[in-house]
C-alpha atoms as a PDB file:
ATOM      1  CA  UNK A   1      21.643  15.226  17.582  1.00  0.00           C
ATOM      2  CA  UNK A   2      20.967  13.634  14.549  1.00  0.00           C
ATOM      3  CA  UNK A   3      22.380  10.222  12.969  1.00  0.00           C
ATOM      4  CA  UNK A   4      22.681   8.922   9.383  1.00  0.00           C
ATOM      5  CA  UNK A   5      20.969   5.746   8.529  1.00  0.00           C
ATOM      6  CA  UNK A   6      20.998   3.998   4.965  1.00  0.00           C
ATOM      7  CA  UNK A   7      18.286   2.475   3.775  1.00  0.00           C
ATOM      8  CA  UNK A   8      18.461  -0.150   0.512  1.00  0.00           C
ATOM      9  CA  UNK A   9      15.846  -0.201  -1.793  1.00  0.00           C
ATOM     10  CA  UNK A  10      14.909  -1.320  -5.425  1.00  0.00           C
ATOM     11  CA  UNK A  11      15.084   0.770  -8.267  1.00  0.00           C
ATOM     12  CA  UNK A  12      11.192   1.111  -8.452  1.00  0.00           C
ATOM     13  CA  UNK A  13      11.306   2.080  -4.850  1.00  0.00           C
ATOM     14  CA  UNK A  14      13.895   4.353  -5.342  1.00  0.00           C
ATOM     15  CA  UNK A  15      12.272   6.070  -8.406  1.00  0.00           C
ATOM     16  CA  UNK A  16       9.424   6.530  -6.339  1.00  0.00           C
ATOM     17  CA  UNK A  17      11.141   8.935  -3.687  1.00  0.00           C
ATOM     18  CA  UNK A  18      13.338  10.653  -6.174  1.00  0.00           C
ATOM     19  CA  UNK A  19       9.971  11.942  -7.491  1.00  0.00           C
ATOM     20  CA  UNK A  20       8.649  12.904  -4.546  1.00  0.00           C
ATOM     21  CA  UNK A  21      11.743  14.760  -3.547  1.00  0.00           C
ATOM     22  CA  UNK A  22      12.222  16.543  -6.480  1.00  0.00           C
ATOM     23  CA  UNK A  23      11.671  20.195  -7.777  1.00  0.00           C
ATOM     24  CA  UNK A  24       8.043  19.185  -8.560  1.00  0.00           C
ATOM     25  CA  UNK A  25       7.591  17.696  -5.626  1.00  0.00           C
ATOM     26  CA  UNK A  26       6.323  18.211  -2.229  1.00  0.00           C
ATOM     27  CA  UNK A  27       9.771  17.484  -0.292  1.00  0.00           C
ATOM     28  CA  UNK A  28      13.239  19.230  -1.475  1.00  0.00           C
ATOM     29  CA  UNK A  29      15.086  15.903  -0.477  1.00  0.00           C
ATOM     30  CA  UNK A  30      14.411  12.212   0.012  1.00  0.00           C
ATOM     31  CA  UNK A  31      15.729  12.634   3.843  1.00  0.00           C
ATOM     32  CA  UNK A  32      12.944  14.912   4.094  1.00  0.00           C
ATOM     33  CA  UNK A  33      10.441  12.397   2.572  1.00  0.00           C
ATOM     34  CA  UNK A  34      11.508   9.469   4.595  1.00  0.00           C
ATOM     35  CA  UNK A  35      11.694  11.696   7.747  1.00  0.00           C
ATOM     36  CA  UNK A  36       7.914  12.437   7.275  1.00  0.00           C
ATOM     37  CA  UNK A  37       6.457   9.064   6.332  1.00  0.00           C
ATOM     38  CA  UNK A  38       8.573   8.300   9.956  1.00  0.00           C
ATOM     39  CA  UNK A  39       6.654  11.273  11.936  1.00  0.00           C
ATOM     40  CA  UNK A  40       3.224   9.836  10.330  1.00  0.00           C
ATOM     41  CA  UNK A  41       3.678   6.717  11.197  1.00  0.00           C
ATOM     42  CA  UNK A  42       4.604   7.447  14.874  1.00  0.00           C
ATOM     43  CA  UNK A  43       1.761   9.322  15.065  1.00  0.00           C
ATOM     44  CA  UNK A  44      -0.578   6.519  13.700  1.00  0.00           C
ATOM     45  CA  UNK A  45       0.914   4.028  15.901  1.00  0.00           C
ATOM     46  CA  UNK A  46      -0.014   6.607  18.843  1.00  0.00           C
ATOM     47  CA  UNK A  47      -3.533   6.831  17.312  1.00  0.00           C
ATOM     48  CA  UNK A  48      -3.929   3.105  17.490  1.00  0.00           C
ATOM     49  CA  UNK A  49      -2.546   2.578  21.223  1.00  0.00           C
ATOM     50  CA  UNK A  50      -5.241   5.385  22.219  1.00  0.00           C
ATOM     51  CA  UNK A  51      -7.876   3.572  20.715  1.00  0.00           C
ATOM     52  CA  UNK A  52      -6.554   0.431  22.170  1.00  0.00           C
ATOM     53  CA  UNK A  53      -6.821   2.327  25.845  1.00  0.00           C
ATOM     54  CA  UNK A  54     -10.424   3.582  24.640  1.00  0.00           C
ATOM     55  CA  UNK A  55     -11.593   0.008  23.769  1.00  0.00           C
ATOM     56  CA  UNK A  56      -9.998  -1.811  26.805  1.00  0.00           C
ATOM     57  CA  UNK A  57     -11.848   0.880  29.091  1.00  0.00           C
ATOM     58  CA  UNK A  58     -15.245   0.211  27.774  1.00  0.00           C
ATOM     59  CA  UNK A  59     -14.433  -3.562  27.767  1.00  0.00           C
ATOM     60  CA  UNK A  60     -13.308  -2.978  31.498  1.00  0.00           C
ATOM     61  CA  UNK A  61     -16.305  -0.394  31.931  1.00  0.00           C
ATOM     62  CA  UNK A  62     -14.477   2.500  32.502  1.00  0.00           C
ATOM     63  CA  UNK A  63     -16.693   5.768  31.404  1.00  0.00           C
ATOM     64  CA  UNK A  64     -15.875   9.154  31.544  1.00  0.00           C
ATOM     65  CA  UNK A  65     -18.589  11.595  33.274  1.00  0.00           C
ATOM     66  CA  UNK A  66     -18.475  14.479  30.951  1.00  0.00           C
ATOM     67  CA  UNK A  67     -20.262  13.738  27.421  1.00  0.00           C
ATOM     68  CA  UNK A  68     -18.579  14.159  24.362  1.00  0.00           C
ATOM     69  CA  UNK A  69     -19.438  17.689  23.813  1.00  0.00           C
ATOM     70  CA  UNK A  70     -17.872  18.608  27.590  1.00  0.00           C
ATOM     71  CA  UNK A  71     -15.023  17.373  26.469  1.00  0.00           C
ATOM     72  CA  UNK A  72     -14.685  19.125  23.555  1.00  0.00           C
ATOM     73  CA  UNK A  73     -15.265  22.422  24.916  1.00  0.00           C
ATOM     74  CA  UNK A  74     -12.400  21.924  27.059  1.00  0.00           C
ATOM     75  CA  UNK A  75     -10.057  21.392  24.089  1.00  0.00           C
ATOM     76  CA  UNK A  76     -11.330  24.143  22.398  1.00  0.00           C
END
């Protein structure tokens, strides 16, 4: 489901998106701009609260067993 949300925004700003959404540009429309700076963000934000968890374990001394290299491997 998806919903419609509008946004103001100066001229400047606006100019800014139109070329970025344009035949030249990376993204065919400014929806699809806006909808990725969104995505990034969220997934920024996520980076930050997993190195919030990572910080308050080693403040709490909270260690994982396997070295960095074990760990690795297991994503790989």
């Amino acid at each position: 489901m998806s919903s419609s949300l509008n946004v103001s925004m100066t001229d400047e700003l606006r100019r800014f998106v139109d070329t970025r959404a344009s035949d030249g540009g990376l993204y065919s429309t400014p929806s699809e701009y806006i909808r990725d700076l969104i995505r990034r963000d969220m997934e920024g934000s996520a980076i930050l609260t997993k190195v919030g968890r990572g910080l308050d374990d080693i403040k709490n001394n909270r260690f994982a067993t396997e070295s960095v290299l074990d760990i690795i491997e297991d994503y790989a």
